[in-house]
PDB file of N, CA and C in Angstrom:
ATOM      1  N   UNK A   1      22.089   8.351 -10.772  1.00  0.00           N
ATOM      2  CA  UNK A   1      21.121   8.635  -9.744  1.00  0.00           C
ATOM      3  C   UNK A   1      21.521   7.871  -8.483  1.00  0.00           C
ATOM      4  N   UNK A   2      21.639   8.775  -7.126  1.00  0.00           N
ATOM      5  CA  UNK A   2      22.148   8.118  -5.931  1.00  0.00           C
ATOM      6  C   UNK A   2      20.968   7.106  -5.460  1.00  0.00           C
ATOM      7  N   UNK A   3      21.732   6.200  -5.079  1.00  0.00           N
ATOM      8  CA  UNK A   3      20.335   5.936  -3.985  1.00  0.00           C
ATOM      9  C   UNK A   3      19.786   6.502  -2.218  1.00  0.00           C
ATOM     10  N   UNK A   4      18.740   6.764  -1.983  1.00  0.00           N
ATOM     11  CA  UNK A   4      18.916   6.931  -0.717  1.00  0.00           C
ATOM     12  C   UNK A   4      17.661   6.015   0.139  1.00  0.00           C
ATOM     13  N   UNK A   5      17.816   6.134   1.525  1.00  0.00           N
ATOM     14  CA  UNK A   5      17.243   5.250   2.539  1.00  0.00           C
ATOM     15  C   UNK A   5      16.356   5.450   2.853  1.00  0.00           C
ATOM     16  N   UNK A   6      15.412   5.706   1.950  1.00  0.00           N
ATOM     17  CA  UNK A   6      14.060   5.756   2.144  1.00  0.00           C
ATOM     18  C   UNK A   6      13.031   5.273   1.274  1.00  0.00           C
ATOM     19  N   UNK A   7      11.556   4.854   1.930  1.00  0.00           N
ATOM     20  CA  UNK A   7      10.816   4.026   0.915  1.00  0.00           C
ATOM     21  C   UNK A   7       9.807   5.283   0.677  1.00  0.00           C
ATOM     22  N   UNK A   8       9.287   5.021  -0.672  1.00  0.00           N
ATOM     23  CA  UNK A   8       7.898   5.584  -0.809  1.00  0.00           C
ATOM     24  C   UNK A   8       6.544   4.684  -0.549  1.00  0.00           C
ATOM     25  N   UNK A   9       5.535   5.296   0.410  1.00  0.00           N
ATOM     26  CA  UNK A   9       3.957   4.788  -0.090  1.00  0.00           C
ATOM     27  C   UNK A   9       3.422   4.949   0.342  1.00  0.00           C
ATOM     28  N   UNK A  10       2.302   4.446   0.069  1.00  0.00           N
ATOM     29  CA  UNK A  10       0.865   5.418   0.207  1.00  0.00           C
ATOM     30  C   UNK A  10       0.285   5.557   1.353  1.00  0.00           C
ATOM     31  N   UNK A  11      -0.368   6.897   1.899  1.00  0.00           N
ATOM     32  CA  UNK A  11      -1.053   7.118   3.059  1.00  0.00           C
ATOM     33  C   UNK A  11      -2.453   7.257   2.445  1.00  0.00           C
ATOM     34  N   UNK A  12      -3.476   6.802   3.061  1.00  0.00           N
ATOM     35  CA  UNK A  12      -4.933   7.385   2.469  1.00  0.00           C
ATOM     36  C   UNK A  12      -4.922   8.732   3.240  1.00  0.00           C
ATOM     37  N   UNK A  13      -5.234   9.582   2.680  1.00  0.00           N
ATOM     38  CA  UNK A  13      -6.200  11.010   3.231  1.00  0.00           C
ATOM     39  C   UNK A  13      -7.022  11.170   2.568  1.00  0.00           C
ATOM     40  N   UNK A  14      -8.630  10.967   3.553  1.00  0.00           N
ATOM     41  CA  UNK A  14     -10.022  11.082   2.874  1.00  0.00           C
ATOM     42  C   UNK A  14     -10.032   9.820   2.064  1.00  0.00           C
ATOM     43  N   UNK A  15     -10.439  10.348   0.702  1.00  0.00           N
ATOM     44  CA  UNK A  15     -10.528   9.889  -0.143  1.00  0.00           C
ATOM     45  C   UNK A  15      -9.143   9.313  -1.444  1.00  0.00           C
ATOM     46  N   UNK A  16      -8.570  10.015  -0.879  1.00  0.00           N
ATOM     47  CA  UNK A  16      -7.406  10.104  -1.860  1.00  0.00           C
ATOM     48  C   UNK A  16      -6.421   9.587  -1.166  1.00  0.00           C
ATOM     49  N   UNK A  17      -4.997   9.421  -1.963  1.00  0.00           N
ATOM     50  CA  UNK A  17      -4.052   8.786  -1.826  1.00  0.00           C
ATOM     51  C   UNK A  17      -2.733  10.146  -1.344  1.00  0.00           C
ATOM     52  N   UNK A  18      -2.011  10.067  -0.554  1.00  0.00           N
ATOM     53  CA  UNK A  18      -0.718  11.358  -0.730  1.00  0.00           C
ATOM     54  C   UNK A  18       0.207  10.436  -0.109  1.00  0.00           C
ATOM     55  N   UNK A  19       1.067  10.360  -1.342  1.00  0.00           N
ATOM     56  CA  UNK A  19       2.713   9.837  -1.490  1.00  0.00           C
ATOM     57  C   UNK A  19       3.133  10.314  -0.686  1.00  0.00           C
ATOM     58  N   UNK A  20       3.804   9.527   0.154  1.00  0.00           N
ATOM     59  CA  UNK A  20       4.971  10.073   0.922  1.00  0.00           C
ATOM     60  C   UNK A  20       6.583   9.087   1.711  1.00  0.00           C
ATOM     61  N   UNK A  21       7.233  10.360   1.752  1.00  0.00           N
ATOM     62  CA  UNK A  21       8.132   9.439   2.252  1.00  0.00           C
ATOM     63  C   UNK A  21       8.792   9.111   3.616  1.00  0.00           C
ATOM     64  N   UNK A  22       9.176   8.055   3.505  1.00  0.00           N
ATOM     65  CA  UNK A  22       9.525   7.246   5.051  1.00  0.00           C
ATOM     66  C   UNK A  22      10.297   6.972   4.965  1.00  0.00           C
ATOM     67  N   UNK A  23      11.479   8.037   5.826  1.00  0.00           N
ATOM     68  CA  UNK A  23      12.892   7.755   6.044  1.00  0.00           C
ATOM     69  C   UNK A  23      13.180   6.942   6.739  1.00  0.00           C
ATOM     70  N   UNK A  24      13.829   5.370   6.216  1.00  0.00           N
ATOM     71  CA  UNK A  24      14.675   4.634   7.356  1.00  0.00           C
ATOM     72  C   UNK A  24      15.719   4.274   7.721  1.00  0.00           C
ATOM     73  N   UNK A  25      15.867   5.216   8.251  1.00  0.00           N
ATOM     74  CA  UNK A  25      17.518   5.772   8.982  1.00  0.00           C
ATOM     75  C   UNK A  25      17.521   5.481  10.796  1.00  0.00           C
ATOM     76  N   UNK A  26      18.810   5.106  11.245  1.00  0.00           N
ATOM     77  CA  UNK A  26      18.642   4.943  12.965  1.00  0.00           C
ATOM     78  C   UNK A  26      17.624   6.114  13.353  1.00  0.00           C
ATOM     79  N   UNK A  27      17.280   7.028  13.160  1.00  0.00           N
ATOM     80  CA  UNK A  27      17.133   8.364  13.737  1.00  0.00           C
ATOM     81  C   UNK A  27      15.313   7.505  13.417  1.00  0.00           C
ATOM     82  N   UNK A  28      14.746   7.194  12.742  1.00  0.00           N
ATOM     83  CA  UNK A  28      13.601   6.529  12.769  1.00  0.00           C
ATOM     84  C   UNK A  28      13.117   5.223  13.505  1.00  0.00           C
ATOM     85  N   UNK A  29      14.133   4.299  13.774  1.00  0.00           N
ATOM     86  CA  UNK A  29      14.489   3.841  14.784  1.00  0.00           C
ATOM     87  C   UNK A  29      14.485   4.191  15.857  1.00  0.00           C
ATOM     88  N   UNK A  30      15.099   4.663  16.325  1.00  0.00           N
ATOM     89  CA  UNK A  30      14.966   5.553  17.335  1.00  0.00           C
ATOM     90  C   UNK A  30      13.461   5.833  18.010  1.00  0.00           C
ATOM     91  N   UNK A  31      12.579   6.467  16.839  1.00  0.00           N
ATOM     92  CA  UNK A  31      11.663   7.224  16.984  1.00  0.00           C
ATOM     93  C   UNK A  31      10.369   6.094  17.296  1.00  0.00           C
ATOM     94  N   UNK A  32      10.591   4.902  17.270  1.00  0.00           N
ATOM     95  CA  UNK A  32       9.409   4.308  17.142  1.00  0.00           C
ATOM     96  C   UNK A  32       8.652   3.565  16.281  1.00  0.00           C
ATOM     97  N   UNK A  33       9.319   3.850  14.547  1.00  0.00           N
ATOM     98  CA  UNK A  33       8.859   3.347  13.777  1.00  0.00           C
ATOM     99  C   UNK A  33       9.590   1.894  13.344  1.00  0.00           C
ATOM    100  N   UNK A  34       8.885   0.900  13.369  1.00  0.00           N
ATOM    101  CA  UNK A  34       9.058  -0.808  13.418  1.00  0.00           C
ATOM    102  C   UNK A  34       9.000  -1.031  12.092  1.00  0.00           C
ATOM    103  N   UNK A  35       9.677  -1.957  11.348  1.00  0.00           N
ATOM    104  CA  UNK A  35       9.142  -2.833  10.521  1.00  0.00           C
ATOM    105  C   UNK A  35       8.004  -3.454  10.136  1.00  0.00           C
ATOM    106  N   UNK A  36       7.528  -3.938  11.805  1.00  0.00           N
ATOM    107  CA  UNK A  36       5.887  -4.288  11.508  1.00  0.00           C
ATOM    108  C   UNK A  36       4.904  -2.654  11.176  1.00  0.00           C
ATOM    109  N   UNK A  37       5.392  -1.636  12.117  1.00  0.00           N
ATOM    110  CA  UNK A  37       4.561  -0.881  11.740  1.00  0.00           C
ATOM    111  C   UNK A  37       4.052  -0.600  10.690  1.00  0.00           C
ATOM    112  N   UNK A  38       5.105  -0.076   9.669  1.00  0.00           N
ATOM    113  CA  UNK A  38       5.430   0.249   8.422  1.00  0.00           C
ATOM    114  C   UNK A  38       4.592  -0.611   7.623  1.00  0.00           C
ATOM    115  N   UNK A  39       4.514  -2.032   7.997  1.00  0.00           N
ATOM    116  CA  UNK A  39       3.364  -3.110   6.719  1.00  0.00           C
ATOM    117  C   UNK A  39       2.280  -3.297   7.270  1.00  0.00           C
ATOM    118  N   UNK A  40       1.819  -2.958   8.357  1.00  0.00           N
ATOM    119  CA  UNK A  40       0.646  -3.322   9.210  1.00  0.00           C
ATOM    120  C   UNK A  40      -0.067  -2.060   8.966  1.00  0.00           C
ATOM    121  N   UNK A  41       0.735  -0.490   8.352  1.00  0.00           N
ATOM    122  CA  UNK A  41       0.095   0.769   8.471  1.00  0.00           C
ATOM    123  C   UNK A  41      -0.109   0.738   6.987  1.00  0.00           C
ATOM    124  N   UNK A  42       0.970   0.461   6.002  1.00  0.00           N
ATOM    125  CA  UNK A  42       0.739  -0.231   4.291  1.00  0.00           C
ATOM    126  C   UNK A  42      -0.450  -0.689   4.250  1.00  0.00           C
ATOM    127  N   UNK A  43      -0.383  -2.141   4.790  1.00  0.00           N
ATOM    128  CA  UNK A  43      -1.656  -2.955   4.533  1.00  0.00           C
ATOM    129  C   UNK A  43      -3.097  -2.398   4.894  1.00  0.00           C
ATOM    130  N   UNK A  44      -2.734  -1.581   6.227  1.00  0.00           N
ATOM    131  CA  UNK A  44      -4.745  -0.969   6.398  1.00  0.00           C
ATOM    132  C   UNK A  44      -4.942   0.256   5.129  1.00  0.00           C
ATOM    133  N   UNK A  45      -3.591   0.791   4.982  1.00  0.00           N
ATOM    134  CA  UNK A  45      -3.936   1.701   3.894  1.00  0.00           C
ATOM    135  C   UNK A  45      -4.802   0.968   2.493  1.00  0.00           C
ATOM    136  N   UNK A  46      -3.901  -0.109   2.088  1.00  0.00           N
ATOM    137  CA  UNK A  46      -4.690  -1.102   1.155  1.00  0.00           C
ATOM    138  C   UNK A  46      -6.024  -1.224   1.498  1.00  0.00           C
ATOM    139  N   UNK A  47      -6.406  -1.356   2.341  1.00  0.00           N
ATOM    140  CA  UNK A  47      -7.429  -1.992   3.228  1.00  0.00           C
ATOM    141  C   UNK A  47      -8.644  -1.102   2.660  1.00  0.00           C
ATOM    142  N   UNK A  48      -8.057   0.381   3.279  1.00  0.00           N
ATOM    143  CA  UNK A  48      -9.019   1.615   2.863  1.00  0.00           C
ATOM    144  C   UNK A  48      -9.445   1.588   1.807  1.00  0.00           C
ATOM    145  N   UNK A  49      -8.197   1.717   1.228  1.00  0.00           N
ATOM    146  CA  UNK A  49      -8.973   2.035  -0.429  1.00  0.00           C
ATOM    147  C   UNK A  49      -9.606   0.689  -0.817  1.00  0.00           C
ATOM    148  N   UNK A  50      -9.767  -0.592  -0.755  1.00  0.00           N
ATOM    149  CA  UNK A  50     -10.551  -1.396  -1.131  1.00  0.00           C
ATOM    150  C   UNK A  50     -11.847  -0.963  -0.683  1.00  0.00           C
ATOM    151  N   UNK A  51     -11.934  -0.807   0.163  1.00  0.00           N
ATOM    152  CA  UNK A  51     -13.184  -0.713   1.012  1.00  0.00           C
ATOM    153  C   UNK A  51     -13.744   0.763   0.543  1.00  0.00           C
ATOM    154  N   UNK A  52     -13.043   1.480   0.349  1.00  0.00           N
ATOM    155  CA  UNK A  52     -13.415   2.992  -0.501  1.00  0.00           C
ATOM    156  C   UNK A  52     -14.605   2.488  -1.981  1.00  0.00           C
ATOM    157  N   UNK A  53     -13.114   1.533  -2.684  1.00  0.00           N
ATOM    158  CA  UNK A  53     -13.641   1.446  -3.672  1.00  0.00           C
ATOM    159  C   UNK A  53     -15.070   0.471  -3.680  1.00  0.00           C
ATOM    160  N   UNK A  54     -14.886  -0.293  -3.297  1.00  0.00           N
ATOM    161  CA  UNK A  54     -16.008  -0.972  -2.239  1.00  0.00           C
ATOM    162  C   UNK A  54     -17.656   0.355  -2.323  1.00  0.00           C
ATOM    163  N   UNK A  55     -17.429   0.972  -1.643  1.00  0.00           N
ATOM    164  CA  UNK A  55     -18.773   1.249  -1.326  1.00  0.00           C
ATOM    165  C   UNK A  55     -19.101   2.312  -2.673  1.00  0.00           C
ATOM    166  N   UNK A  56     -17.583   2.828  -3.627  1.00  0.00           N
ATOM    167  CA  UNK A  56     -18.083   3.558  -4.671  1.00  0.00           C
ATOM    168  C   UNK A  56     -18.843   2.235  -5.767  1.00  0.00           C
ATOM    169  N   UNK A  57     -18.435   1.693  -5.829  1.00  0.00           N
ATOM    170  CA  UNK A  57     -18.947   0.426  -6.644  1.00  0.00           C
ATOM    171  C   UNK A  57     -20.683   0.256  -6.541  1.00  0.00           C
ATOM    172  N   UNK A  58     -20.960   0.067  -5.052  1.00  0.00           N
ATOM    173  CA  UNK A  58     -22.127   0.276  -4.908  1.00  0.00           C
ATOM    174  C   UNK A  58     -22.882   0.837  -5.165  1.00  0.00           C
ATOM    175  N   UNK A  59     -22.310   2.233  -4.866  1.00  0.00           N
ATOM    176  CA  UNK A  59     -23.316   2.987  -5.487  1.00  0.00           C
ATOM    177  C   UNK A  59     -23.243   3.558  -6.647  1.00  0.00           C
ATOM    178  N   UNK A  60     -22.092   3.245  -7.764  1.00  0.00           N
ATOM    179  CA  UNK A  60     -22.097   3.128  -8.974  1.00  0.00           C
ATOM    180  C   UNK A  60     -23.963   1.938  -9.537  1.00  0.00           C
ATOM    181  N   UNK A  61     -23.597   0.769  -8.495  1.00  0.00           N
ATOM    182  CA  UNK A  61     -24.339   0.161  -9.415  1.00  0.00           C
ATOM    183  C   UNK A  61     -25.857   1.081  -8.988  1.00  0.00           C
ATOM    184  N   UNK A  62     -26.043   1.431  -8.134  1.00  0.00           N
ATOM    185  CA  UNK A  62     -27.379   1.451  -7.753  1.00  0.00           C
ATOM    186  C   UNK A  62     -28.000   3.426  -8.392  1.00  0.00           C
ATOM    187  N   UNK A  63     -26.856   3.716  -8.681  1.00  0.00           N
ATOM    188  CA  UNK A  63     -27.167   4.942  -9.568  1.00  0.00           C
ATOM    189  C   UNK A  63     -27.067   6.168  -8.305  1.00  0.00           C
ATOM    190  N   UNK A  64     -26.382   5.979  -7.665  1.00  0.00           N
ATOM    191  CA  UNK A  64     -26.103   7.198  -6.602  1.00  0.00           C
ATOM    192  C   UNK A  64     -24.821   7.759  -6.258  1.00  0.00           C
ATOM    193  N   UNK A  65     -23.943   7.488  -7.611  1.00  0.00           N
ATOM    194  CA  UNK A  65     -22.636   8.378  -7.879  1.00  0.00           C
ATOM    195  C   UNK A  65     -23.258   9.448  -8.526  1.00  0.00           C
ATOM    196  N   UNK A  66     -22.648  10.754  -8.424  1.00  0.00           N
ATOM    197  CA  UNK A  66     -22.614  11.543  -9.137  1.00  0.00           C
ATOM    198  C   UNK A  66     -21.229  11.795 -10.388  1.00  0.00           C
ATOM    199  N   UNK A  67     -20.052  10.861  -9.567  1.00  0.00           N
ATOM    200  CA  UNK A  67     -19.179  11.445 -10.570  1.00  0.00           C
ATOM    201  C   UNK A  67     -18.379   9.736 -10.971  1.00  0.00           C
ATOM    202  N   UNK A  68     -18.777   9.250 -12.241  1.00  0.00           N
ATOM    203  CA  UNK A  68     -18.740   7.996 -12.805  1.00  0.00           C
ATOM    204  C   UNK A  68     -16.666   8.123 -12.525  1.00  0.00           C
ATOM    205  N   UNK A  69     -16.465   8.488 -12.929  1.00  0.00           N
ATOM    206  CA  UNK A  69     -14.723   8.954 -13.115  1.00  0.00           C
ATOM    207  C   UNK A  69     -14.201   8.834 -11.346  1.00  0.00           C
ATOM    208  N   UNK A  70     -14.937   9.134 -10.874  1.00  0.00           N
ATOM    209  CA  UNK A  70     -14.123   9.343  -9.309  1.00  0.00           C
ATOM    210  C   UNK A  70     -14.265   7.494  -9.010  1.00  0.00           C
ATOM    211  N   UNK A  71     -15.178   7.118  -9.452  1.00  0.00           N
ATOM    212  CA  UNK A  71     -15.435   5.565  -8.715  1.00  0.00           C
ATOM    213  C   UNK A  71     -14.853   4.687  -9.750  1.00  0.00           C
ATOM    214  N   UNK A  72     -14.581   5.130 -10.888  1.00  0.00           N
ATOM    215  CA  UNK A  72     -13.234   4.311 -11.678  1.00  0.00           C
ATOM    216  C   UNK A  72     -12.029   4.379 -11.442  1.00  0.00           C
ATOM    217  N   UNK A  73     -12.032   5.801 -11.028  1.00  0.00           N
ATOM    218  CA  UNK A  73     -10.214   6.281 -10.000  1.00  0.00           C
ATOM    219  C   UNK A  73      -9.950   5.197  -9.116  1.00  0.00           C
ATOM    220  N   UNK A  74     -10.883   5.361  -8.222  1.00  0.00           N
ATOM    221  CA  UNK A  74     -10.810   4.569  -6.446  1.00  0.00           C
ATOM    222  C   UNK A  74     -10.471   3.314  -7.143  1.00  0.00           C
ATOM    223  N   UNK A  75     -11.340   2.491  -7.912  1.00  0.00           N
ATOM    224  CA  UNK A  75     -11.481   1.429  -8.218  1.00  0.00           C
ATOM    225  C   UNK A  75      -9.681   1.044  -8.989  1.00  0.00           C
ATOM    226  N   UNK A  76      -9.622   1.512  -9.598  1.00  0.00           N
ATOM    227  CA  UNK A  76      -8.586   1.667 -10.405  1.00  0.00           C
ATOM    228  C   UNK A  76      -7.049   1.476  -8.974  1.00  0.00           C
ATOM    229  N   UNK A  77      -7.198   2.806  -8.456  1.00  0.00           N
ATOM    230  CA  UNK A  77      -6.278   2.493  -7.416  1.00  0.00           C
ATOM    231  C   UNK A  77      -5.794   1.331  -6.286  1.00  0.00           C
ATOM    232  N   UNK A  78      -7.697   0.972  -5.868  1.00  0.00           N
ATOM    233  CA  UNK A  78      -7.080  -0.291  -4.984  1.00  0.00           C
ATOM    234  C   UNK A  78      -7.149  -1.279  -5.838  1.00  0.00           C
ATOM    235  N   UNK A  79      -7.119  -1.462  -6.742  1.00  0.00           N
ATOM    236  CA  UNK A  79      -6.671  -2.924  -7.882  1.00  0.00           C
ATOM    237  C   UNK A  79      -4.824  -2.692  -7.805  1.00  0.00           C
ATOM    238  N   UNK A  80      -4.917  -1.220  -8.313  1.00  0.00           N
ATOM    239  CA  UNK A  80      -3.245  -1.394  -8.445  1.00  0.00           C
ATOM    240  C   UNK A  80      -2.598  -1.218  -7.025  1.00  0.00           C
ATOM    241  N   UNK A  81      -2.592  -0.976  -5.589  1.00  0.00           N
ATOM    242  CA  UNK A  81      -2.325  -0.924  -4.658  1.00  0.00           C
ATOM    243  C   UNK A  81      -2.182  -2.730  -3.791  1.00  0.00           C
ATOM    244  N   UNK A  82      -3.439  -3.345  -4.487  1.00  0.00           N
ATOM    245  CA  UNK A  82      -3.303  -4.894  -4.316  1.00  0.00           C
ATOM    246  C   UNK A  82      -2.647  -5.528  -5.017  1.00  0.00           C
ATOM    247  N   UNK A  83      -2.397  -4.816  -6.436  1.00  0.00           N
ATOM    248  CA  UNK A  83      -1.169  -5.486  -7.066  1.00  0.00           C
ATOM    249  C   UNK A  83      -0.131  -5.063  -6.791  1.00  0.00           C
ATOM    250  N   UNK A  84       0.623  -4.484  -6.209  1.00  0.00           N
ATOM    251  CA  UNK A  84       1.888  -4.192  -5.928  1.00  0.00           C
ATOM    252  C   UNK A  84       1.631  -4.932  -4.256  1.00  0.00           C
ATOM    253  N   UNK A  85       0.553  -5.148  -3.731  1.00  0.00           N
ATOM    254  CA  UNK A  85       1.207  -5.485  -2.241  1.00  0.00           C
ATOM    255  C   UNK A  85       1.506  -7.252  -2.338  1.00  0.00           C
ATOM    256  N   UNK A  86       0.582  -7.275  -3.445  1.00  0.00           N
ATOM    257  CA  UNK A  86       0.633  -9.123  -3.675  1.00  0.00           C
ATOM    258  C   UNK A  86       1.885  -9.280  -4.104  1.00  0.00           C
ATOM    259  N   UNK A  87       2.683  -8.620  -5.305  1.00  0.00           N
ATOM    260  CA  UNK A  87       4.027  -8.514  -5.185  1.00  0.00           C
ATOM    261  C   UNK A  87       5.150  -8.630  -4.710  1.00  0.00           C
ATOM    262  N   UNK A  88       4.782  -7.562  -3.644  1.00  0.00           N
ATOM    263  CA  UNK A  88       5.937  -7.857  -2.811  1.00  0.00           C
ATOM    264  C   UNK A  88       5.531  -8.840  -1.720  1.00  0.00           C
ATOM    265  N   UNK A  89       4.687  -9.254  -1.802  1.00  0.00           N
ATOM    266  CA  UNK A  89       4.397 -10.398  -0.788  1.00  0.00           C
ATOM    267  C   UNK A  89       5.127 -11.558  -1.682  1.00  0.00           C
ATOM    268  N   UNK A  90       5.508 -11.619  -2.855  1.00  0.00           N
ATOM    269  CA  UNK A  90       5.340 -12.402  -3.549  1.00  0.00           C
ATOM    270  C   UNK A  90       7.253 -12.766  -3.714  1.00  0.00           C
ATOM    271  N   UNK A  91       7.758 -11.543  -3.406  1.00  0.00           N
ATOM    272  CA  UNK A  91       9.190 -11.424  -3.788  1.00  0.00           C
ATOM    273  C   UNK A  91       9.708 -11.611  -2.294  1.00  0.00           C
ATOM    274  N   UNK A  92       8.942 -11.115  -1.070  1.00  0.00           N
ATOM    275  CA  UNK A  92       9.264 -11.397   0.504  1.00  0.00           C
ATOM    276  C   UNK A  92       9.445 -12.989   0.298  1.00  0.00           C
ATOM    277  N   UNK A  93       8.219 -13.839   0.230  1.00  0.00           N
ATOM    278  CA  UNK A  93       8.300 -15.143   0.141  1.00  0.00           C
ATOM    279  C   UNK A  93       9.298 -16.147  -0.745  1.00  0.00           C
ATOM    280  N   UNK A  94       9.510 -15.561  -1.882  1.00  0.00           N
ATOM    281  CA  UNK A  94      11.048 -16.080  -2.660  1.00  0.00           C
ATOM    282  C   UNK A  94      11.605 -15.924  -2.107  1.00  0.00           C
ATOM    283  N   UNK A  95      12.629 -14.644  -1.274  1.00  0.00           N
ATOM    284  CA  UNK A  95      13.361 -14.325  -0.605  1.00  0.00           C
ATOM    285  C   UNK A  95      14.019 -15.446   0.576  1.00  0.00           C
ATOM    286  N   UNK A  96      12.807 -15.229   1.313  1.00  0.00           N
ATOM    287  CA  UNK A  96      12.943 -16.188   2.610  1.00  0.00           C
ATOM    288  C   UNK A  96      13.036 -17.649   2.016  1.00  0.00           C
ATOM    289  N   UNK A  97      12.607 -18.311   0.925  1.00  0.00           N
ATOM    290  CA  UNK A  97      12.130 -19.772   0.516  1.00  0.00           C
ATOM    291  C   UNK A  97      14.095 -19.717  -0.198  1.00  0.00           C
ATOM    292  N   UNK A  98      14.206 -18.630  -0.623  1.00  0.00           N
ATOM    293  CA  UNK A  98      16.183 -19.153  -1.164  1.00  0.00           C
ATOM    294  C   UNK A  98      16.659 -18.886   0.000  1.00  0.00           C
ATOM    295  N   UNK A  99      16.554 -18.117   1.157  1.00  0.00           N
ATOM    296  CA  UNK A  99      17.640 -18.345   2.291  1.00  0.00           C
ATOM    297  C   UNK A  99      17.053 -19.467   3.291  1.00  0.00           C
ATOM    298  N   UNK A 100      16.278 -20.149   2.986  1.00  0.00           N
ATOM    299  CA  UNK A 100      15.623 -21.530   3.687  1.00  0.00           C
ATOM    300  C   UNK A 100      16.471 -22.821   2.649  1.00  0.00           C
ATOM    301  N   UNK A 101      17.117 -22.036   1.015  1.00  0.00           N
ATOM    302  CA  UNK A 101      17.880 -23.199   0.637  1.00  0.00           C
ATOM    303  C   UNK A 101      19.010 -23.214   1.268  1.00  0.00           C
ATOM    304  N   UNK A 102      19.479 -22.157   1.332  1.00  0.00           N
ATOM    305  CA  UNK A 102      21.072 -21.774   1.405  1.00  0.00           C
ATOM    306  C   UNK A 102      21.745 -23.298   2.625  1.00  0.00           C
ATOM    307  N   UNK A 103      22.921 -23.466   2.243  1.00  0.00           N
ATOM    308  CA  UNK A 103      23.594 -24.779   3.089  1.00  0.00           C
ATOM    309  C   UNK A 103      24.664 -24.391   4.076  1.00  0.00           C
ATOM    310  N   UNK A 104      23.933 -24.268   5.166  1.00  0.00           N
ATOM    311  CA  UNK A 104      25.212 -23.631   6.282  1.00  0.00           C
ATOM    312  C   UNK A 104      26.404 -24.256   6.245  1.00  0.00           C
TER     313      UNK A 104
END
């Protein structure tokens, strides 16, 4: 299996999540799209779905879901969306902490 230059992840639409991909190639460069963008547009996505799951929770507790399964989805998703961003927050920071050993 080749590799190629592009990342996958998540956009919120609505309610839901749609995979997609983000080619980073000069030609994206080019176009505008930053490094910061890319984790600053990640992270509000995180953001959403917490806050999605957030208000399904609520009204899980207070009895004004209709569909028990949709607010275990949401819920379900931004748990695993915060675990993968804590992650790689987690592997960014190793990263930088061994090239802060390295001995010029």
């Amino acid at each position: 299996m080749a590799l190629d230059s592009s990342i996958t992840r998540l956009r919120p639409v609505g309610s839901l999540t749609d995979v997609t991909r983000v080619d980073i190639t000069p030609e994206t460069e080019k176009s505008g799209v930053s490094f910061k963008e890319l984790i600053k547009d990640t992270i509000g996505g995180v953001n959403k779905l917490q806050k999605n799951a957030d208000e399904l929770a609520v009204k899980l507790a207070t009895g004004d879901v209709e569909d028990v399964h949709r607010a275990m989805i949401a819920m379900q998703k931004a748990k695993l969306a915060l675990d993968l961003t804590i992650q790689v927050r987690n592997k960014v920071i190793e990263a930088y902490q061994e090239i802060m050993r390295m001995q010029v």
